[in-house]
C-alpha atoms as a PDB file:
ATOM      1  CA  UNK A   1     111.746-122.877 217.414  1.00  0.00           C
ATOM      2  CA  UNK A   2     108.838-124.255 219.916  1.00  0.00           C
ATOM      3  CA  UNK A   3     108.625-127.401 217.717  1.00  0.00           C
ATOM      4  CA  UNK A   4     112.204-128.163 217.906  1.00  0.00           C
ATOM      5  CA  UNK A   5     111.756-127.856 221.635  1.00  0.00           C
ATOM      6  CA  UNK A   6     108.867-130.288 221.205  1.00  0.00           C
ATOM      7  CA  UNK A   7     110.788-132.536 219.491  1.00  0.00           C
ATOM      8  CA  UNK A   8     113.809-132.386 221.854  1.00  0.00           C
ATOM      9  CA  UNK A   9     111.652-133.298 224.515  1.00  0.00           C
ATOM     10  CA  UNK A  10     110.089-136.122 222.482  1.00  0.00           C
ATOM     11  CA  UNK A  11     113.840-137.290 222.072  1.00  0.00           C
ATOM     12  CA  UNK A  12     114.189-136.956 225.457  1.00  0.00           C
ATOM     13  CA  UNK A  13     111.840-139.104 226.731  1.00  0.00           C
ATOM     14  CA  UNK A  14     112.315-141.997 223.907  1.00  0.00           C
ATOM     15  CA  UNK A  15     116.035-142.277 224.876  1.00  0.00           C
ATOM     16  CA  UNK A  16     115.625-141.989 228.532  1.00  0.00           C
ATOM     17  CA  UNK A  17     113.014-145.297 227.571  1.00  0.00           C
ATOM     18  CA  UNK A  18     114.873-146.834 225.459  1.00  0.00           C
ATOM     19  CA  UNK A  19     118.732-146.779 227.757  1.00  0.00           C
ATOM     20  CA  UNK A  20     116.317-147.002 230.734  1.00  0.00           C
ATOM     21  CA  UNK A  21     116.964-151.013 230.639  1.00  0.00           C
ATOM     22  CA  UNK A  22     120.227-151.407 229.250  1.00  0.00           C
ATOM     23  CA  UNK A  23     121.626-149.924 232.403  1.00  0.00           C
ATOM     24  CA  UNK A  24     123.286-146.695 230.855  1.00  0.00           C
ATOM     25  CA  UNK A  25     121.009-143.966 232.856  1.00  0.00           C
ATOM     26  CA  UNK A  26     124.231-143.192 235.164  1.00  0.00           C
ATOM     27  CA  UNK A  27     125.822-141.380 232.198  1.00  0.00           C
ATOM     28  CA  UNK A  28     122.398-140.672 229.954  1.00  0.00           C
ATOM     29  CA  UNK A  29     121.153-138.765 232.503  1.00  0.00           C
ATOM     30  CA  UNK A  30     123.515-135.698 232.694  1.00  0.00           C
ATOM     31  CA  UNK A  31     122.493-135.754 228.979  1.00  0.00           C
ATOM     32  CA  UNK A  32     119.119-135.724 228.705  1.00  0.00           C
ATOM     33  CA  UNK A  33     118.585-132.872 231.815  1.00  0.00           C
ATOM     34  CA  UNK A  34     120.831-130.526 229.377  1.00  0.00           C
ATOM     35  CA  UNK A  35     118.440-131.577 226.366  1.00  0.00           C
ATOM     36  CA  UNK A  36     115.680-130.702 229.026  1.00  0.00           C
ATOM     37  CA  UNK A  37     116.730-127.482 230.360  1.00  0.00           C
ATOM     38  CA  UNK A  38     117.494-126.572 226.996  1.00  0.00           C
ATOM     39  CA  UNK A  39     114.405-127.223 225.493  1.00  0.00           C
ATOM     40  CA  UNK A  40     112.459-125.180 228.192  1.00  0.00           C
ATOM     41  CA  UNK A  41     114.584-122.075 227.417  1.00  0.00           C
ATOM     42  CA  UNK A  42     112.190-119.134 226.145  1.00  0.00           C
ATOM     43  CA  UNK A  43     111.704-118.882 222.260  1.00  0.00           C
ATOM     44  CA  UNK A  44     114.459-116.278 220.882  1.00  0.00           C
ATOM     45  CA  UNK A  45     112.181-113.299 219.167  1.00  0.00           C
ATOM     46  CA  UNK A  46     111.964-114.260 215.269  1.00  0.00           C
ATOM     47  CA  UNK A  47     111.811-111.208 213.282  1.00  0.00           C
ATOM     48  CA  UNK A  48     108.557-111.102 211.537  1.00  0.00           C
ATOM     49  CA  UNK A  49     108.994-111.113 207.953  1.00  0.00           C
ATOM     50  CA  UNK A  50     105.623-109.511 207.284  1.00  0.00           C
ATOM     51  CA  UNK A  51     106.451-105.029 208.332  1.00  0.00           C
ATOM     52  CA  UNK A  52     104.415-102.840 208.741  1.00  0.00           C
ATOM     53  CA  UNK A  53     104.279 -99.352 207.008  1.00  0.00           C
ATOM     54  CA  UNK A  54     103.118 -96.114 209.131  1.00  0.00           C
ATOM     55  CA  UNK A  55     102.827 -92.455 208.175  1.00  0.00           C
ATOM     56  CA  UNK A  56     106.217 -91.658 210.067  1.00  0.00           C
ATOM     57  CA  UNK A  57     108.161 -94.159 207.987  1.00  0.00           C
ATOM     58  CA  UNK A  58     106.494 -94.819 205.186  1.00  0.00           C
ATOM     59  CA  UNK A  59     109.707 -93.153 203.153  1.00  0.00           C
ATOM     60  CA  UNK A  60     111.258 -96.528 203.439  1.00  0.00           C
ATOM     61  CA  UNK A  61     109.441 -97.990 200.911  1.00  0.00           C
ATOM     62  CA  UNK A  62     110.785 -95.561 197.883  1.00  0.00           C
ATOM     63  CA  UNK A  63     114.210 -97.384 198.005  1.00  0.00           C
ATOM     64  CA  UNK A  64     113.852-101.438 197.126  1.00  0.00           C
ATOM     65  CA  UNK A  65     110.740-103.639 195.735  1.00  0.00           C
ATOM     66  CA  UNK A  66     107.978-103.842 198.082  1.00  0.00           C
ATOM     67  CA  UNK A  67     104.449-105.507 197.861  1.00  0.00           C
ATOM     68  CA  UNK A  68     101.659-103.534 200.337  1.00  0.00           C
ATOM     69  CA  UNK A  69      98.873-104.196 201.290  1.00  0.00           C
ATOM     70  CA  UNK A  70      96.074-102.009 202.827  1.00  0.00           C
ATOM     71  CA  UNK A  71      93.804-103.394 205.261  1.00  0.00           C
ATOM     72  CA  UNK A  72      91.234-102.332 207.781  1.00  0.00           C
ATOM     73  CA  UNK A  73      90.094-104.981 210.458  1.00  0.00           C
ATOM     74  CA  UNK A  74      86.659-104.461 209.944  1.00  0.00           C
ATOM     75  CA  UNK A  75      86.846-105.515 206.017  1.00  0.00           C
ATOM     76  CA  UNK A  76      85.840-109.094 205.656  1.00  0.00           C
ATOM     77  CA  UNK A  77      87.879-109.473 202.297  1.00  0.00           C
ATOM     78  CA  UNK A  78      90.679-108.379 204.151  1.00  0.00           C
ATOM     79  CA  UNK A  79      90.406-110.829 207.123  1.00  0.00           C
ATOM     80  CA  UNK A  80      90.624-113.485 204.451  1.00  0.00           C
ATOM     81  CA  UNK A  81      93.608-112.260 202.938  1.00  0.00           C
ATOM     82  CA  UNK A  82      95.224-111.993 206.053  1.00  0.00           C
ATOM     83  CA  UNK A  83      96.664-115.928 206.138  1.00  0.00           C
ATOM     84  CA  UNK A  84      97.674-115.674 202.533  1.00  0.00           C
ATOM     85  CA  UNK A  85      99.283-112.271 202.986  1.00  0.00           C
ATOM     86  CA  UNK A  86     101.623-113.529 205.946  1.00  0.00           C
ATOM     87  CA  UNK A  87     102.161-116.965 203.804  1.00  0.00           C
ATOM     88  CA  UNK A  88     103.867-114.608 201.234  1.00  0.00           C
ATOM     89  CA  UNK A  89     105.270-112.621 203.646  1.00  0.00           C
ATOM     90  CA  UNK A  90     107.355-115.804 204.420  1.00  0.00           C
ATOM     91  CA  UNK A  91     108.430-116.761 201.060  1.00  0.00           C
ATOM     92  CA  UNK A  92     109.235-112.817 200.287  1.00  0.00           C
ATOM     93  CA  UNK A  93     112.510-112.959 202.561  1.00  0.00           C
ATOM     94  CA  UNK A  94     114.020-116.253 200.531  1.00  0.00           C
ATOM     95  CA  UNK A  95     113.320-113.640 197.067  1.00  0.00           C
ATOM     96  CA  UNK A  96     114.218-110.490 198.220  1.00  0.00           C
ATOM     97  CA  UNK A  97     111.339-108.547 198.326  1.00  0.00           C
ATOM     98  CA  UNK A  98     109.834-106.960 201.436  1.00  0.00           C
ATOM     99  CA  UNK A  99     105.906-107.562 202.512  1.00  0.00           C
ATOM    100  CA  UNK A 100     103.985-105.307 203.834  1.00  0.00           C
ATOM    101  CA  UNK A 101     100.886-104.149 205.395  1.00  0.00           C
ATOM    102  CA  UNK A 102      99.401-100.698 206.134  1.00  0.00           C
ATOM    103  CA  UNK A 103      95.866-100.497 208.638  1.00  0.00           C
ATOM    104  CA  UNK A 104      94.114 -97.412 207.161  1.00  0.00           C
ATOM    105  CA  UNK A 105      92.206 -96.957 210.167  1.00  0.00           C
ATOM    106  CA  UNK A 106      95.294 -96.108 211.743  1.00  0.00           C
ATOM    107  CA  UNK A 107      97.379 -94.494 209.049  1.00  0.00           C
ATOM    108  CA  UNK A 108      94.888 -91.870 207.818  1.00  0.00           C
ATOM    109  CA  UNK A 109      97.438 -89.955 205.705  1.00  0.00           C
ATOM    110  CA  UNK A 110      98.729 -93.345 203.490  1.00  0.00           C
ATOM    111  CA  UNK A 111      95.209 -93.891 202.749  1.00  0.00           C
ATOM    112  CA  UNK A 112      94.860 -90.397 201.152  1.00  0.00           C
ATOM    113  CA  UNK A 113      98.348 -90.484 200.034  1.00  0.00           C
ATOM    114  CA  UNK A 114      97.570 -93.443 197.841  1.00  0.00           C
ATOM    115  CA  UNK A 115      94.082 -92.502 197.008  1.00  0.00           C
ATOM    116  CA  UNK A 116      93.003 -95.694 198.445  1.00  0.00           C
ATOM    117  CA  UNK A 117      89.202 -96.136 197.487  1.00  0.00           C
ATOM    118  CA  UNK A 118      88.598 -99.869 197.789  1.00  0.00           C
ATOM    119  CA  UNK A 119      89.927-103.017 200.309  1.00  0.00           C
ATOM    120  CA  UNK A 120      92.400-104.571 200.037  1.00  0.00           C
ATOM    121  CA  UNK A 121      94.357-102.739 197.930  1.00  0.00           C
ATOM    122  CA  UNK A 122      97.512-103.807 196.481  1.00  0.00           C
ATOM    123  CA  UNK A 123     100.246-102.078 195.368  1.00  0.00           C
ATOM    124  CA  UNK A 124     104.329-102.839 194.221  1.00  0.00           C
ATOM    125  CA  UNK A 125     106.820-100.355 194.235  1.00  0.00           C
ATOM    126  CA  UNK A 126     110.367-100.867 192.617  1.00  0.00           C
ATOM    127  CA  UNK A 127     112.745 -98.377 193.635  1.00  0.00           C
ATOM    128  CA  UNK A 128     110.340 -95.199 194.200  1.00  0.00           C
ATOM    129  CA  UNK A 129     107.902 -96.466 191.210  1.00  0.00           C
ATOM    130  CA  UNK A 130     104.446 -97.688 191.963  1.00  0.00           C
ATOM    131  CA  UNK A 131     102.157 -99.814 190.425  1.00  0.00           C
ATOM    132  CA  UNK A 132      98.678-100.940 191.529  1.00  0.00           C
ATOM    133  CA  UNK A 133      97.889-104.983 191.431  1.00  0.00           C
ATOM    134  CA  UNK A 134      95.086-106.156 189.563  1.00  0.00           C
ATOM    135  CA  UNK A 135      95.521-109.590 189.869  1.00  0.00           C
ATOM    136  CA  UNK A 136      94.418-113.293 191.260  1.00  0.00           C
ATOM    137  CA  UNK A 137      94.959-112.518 195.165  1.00  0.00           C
ATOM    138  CA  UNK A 138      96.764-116.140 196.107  1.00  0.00           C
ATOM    139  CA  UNK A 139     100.062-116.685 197.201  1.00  0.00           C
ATOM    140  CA  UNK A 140     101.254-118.661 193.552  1.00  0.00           C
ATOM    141  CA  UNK A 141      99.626-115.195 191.939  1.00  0.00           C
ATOM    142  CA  UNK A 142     101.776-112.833 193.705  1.00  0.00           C
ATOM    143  CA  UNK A 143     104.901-114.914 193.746  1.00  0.00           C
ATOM    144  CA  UNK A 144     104.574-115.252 190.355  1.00  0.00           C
ATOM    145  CA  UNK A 145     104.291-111.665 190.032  1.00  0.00           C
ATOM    146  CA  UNK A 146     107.162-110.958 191.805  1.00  0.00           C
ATOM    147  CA  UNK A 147     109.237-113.546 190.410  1.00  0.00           C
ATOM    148  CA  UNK A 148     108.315-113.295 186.744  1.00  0.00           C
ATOM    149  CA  UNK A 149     108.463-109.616 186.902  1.00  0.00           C
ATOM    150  CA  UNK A 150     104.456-109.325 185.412  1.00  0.00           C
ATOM    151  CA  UNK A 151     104.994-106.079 187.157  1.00  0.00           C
ATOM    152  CA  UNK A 152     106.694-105.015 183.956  1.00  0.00           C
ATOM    153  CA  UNK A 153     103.416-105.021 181.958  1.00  0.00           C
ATOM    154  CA  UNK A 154     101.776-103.027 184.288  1.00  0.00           C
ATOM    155  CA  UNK A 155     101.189 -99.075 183.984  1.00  0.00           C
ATOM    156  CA  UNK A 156     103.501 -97.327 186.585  1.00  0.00           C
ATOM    157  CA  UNK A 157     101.607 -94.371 188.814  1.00  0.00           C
ATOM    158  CA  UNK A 158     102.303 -90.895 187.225  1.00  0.00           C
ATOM    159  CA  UNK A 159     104.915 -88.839 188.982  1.00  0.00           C
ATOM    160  CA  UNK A 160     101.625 -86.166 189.407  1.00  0.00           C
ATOM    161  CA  UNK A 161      99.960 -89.100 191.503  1.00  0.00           C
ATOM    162  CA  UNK A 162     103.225 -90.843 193.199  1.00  0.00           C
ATOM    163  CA  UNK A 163     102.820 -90.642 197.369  1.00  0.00           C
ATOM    164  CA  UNK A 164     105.900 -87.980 197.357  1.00  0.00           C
ATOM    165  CA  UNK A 165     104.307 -85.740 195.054  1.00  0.00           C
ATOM    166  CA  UNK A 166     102.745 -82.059 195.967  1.00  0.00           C
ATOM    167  CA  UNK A 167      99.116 -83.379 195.000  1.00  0.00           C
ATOM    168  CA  UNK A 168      99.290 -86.490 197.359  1.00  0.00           C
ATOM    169  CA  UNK A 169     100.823 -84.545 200.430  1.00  0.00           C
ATOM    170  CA  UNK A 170      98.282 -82.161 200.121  1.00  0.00           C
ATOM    171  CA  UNK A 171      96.014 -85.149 200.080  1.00  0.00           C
ATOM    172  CA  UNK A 172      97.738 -86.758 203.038  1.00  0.00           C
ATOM    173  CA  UNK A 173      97.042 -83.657 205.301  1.00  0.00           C
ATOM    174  CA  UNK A 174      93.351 -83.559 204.085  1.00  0.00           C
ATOM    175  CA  UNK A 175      92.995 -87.036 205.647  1.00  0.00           C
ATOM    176  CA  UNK A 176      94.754 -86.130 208.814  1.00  0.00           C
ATOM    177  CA  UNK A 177      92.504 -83.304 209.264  1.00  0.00           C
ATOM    178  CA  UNK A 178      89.624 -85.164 208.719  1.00  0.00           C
ATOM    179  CA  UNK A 179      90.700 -87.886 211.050  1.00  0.00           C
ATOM    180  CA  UNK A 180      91.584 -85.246 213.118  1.00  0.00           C
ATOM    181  CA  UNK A 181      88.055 -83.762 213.123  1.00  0.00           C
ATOM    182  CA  UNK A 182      86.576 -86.391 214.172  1.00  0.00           C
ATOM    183  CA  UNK A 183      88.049 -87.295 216.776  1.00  0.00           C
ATOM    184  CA  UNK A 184      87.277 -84.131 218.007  1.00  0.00           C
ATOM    185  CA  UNK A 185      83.798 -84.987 216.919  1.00  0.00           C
ATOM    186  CA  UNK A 186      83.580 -88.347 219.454  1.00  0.00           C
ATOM    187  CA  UNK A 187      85.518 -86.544 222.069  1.00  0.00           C
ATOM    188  CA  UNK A 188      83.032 -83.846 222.159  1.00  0.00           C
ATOM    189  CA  UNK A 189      80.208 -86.134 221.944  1.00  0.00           C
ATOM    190  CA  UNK A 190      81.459 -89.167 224.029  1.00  0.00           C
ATOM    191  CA  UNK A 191      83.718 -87.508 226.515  1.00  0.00           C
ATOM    192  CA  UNK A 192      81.765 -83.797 226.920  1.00  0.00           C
ATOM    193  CA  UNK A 193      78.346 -85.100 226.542  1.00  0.00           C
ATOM    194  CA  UNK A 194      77.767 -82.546 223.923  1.00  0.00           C
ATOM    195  CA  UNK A 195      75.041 -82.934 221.747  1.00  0.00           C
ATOM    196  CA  UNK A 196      75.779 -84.195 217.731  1.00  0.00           C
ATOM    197  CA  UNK A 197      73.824 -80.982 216.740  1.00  0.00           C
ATOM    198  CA  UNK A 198      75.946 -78.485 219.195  1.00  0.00           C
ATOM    199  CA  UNK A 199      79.563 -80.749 217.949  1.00  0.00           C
ATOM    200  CA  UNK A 200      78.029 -79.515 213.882  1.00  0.00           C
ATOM    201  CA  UNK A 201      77.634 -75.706 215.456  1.00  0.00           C
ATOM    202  CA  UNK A 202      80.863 -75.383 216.880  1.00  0.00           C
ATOM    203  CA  UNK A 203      82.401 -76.847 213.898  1.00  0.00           C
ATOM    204  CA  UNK A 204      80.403 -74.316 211.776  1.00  0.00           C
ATOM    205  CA  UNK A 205      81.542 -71.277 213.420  1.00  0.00           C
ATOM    206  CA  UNK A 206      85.301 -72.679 213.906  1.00  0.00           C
ATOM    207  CA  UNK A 207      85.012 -73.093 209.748  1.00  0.00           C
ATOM    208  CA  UNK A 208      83.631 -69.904 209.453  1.00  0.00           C
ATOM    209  CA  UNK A 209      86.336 -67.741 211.599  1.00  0.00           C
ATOM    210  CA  UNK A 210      88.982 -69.903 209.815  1.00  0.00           C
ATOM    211  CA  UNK A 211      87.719 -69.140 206.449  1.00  0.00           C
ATOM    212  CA  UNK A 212      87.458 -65.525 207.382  1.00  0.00           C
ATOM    213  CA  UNK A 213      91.013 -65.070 208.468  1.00  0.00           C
ATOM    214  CA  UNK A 214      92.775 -67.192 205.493  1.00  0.00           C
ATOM    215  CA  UNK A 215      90.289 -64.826 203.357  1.00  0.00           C
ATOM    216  CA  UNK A 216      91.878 -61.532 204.907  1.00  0.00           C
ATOM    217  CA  UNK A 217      95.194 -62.983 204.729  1.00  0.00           C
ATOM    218  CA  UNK A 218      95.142 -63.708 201.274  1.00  0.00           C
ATOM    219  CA  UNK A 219      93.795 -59.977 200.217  1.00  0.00           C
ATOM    220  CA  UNK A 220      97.062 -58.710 202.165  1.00  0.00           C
ATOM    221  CA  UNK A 221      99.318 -61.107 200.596  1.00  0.00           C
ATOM    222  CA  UNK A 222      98.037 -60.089 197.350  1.00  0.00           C
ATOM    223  CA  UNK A 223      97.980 -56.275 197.863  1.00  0.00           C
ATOM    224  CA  UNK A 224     101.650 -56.630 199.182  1.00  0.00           C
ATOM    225  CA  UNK A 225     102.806 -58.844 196.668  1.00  0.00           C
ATOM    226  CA  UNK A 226     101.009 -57.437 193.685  1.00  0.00           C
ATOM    227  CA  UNK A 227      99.920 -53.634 194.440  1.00  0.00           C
ATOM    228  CA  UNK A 228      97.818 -52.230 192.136  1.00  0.00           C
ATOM    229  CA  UNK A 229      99.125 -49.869 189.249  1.00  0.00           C
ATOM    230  CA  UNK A 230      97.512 -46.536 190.325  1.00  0.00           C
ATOM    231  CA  UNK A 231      98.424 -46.670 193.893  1.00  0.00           C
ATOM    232  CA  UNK A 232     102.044 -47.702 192.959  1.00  0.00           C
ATOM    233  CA  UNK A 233     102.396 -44.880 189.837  1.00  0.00           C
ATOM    234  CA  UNK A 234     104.868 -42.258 191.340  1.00  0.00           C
ATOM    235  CA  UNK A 235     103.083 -40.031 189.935  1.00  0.00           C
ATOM    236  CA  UNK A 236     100.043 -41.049 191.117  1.00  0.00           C
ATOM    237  CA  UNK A 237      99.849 -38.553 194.307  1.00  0.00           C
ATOM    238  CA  UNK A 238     100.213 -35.850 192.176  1.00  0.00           C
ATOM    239  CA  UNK A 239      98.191 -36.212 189.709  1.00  0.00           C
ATOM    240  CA  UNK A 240      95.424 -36.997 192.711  1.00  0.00           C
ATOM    241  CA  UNK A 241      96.519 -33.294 194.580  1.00  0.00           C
ATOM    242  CA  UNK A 242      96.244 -31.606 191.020  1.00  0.00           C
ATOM    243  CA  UNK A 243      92.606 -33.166 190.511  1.00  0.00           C
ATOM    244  CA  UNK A 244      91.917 -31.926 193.914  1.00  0.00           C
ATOM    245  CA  UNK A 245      92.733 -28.314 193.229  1.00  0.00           C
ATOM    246  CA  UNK A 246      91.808 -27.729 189.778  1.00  0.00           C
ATOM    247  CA  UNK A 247      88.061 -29.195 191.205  1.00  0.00           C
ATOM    248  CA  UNK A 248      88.446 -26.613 194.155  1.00  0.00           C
ATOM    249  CA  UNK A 249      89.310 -23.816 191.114  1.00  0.00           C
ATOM    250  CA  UNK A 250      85.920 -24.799 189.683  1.00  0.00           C
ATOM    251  CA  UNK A 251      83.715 -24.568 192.848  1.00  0.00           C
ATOM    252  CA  UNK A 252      85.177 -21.652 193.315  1.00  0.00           C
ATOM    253  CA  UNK A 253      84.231 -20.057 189.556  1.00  0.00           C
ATOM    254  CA  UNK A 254      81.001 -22.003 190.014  1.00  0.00           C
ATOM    255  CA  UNK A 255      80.438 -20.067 193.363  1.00  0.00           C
ATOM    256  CA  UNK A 256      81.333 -16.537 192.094  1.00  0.00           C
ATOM    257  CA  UNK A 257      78.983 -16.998 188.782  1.00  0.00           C
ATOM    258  CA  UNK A 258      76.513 -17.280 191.036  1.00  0.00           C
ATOM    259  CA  UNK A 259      77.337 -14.532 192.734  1.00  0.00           C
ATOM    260  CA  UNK A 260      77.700 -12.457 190.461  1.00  0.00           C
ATOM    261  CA  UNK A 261      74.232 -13.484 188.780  1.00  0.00           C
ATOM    262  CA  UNK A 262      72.496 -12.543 192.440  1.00  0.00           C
ATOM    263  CA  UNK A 263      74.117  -9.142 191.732  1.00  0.00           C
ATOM    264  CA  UNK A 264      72.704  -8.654 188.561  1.00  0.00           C
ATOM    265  CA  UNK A 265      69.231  -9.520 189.751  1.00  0.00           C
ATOM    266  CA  UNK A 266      69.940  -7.399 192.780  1.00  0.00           C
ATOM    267  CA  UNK A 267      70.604  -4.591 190.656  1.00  0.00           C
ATOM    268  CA  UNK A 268      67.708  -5.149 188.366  1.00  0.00           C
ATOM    269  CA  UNK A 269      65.533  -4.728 191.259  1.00  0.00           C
ATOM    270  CA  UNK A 270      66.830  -1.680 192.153  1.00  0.00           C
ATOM    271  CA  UNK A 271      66.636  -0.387 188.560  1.00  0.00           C
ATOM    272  CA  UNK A 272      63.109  -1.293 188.643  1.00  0.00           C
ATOM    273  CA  UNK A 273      62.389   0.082 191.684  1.00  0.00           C
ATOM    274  CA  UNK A 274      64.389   3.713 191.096  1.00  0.00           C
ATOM    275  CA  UNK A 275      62.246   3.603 187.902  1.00  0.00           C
ATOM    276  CA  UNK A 276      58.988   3.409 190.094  1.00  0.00           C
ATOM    277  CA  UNK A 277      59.881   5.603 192.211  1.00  0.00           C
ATOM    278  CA  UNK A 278      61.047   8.537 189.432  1.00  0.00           C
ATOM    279  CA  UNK A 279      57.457   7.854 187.653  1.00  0.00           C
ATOM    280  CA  UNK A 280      55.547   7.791 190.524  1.00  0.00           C
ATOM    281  CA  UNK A 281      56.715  11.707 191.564  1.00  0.00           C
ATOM    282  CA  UNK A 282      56.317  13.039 187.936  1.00  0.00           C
ATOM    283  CA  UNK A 283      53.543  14.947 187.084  1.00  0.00           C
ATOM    284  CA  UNK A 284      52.401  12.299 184.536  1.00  0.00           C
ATOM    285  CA  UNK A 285      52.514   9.431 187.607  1.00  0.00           C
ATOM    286  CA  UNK A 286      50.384  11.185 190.309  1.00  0.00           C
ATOM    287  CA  UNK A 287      47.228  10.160 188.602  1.00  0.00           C
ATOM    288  CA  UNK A 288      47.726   6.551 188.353  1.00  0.00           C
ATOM    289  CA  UNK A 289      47.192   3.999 191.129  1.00  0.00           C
ATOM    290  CA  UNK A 290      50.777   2.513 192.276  1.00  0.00           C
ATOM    291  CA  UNK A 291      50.003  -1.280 190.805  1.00  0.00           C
ATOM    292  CA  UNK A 292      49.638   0.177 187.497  1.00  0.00           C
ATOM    293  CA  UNK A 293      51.925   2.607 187.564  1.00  0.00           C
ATOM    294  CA  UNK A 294      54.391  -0.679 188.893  1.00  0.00           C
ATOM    295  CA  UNK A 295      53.410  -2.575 184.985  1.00  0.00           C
ATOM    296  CA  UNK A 296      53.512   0.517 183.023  1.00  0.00           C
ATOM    297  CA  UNK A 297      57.306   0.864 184.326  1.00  0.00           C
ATOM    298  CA  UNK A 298      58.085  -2.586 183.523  1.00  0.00           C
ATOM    299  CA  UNK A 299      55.958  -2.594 180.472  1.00  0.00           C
ATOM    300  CA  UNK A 300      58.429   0.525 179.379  1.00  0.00           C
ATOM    301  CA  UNK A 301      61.788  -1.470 180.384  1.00  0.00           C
ATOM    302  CA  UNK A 302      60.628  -4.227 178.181  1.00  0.00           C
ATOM    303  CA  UNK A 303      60.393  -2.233 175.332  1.00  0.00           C
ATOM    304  CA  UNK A 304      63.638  -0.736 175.998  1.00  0.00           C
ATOM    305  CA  UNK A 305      65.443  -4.148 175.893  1.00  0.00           C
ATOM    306  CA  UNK A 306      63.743  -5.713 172.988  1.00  0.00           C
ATOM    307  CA  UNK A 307      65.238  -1.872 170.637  1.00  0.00           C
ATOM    308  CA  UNK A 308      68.556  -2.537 172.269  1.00  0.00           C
END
């Protein structure tokens, strides 16, 4: 558009030259001010034929054939694709296929979505089905791959590692979190003035408590949605009260066995000590001193229980 305008304006002033002399400005003039006043009109906005792809509509690439690029400004390789890229761009309208470009700095979650691991990285997608390109990075190499279909003798992504699957959304939030982190990181460092070391400590403890909590949450999932056999028996709550009384029932015996066996020594003693006394106020006893008197007693009981 600007170098039609150009040109107009060049037309302009070689016809206002050239009917300048043969006396035809009354009528040329009305002319060339339209031309003029055209010409310095503002440019209507073209609609660039190179898009751009963001996490919030990145869905729009599953239907059609794309080409994508990813990029970060800071990647030399990528600065000089940058002039072929939009070349392409251009000739991708007249074929039918959409151009694109994706800034991983700024889209976090394509970048783990597509497992991107080197730049640039290119990939081509025909109705949903990806393919990574390998190839010569000029504009004749990726026309031709477009327009010869080499696509075809590429190996498609699996369905396990396509952007839409479980595995890569998973992926996609991991990078958002970690982009996510740290700008929490410079904001706490730049903004607060915190120190790197104190930003690593609060992180630490922030991981920690997290962990913590998904930990306990995860036991009470578990115990809810997979109790354990014993506790969920019916019968389980009686068979605990029986165990509970029968051990009682068993103290209990325990306890009056050992009762009983105090009695027995109890009475023992007393035997023993009747027997003294009935031996120490015979006759026979009276001579002997009372320790003696005490062994020949229990020197006599002895012999009774070894005849019996």
């Amino acid at each position: 558009m600007d170098t039609g305008r150009r040109l107009a304006s060049s037309m302009s002033g070689i016809m206002l030259f050239l009917l300048g002399g043969a006396g035809l400005r009354s009528w040329t003039c009305p002319f060339l001010l339209l031309l003029t006043f055209w010409s310095s009109l503002p440019a209507s906005a073209k609609p660039d034929s190179l898009k751009e792809v963001t996490d919030g509509d990145w869905e729009k690439i599953m239907t059609g054939e794309w080409m994508i690029e990813f990029y970060a400004p800071w990647c030399p390789a990528c600065q000089q694709l940058q002039s072929v890229w939009k070349e392409f761009a251009d000739w991708g309208e007249d074929m039918g296929i959409n151009v694109a470009k994706v800034d991983v700095t700024e889209q976090p979650g394509l970048s783990g979505r597509f497992i991107i691991t080197s730049l640039p990285t290119i990939y081509h997608c025909k109705d949903g089905i990806f393919r990574k390109y390998h190839g010569a990075r000029t504009k004749e190499d990726f026309l031709s791959f477009v327009d010869e279909q080499k696509w075809k003798n590429t190996e498609p992504v699996s369905s396990w590692f396509g952007p839409s699957s479980f595995l890569m959304n998973s992926m996609s939030a991991l990078f958002k979190l970690s982009m996510f982190i740290r700008r929490c990181h410079n904001y706490m460092t730049e903004q607060l003035g915190i120190p790197v070391w104190g930003s690593y400590v609060i992180f630490g403890l922030v991981t920690l408590f997290a962990g913590l909590t998904l930990g306990l949450l995860l036991v009470f999932i578990a115990d809810y949605v997979f109790p354990s056999r014993r506790f969920s028996s019916p019968d389980y709550y009686q068979k605990k009260q029986s165990m509970e009384q029968s051990r009682l029932i068993q103290n209990q015996d325990e306890d009056q066995e050992a009762d009983g066996e105090e009695d027995d020594d109890e009475e023992e003693e007393d035997d023993q000590d009747g027997a003294w006394r009935r031996q120490r106020e015979s006759p026979e006893g009276q001579g002997y001193p009372d320790e003696a008197l005490r062994k020949r007693v229990v020197a006599s009981r002895e012999e009774d229980e070894e005849e019996s």
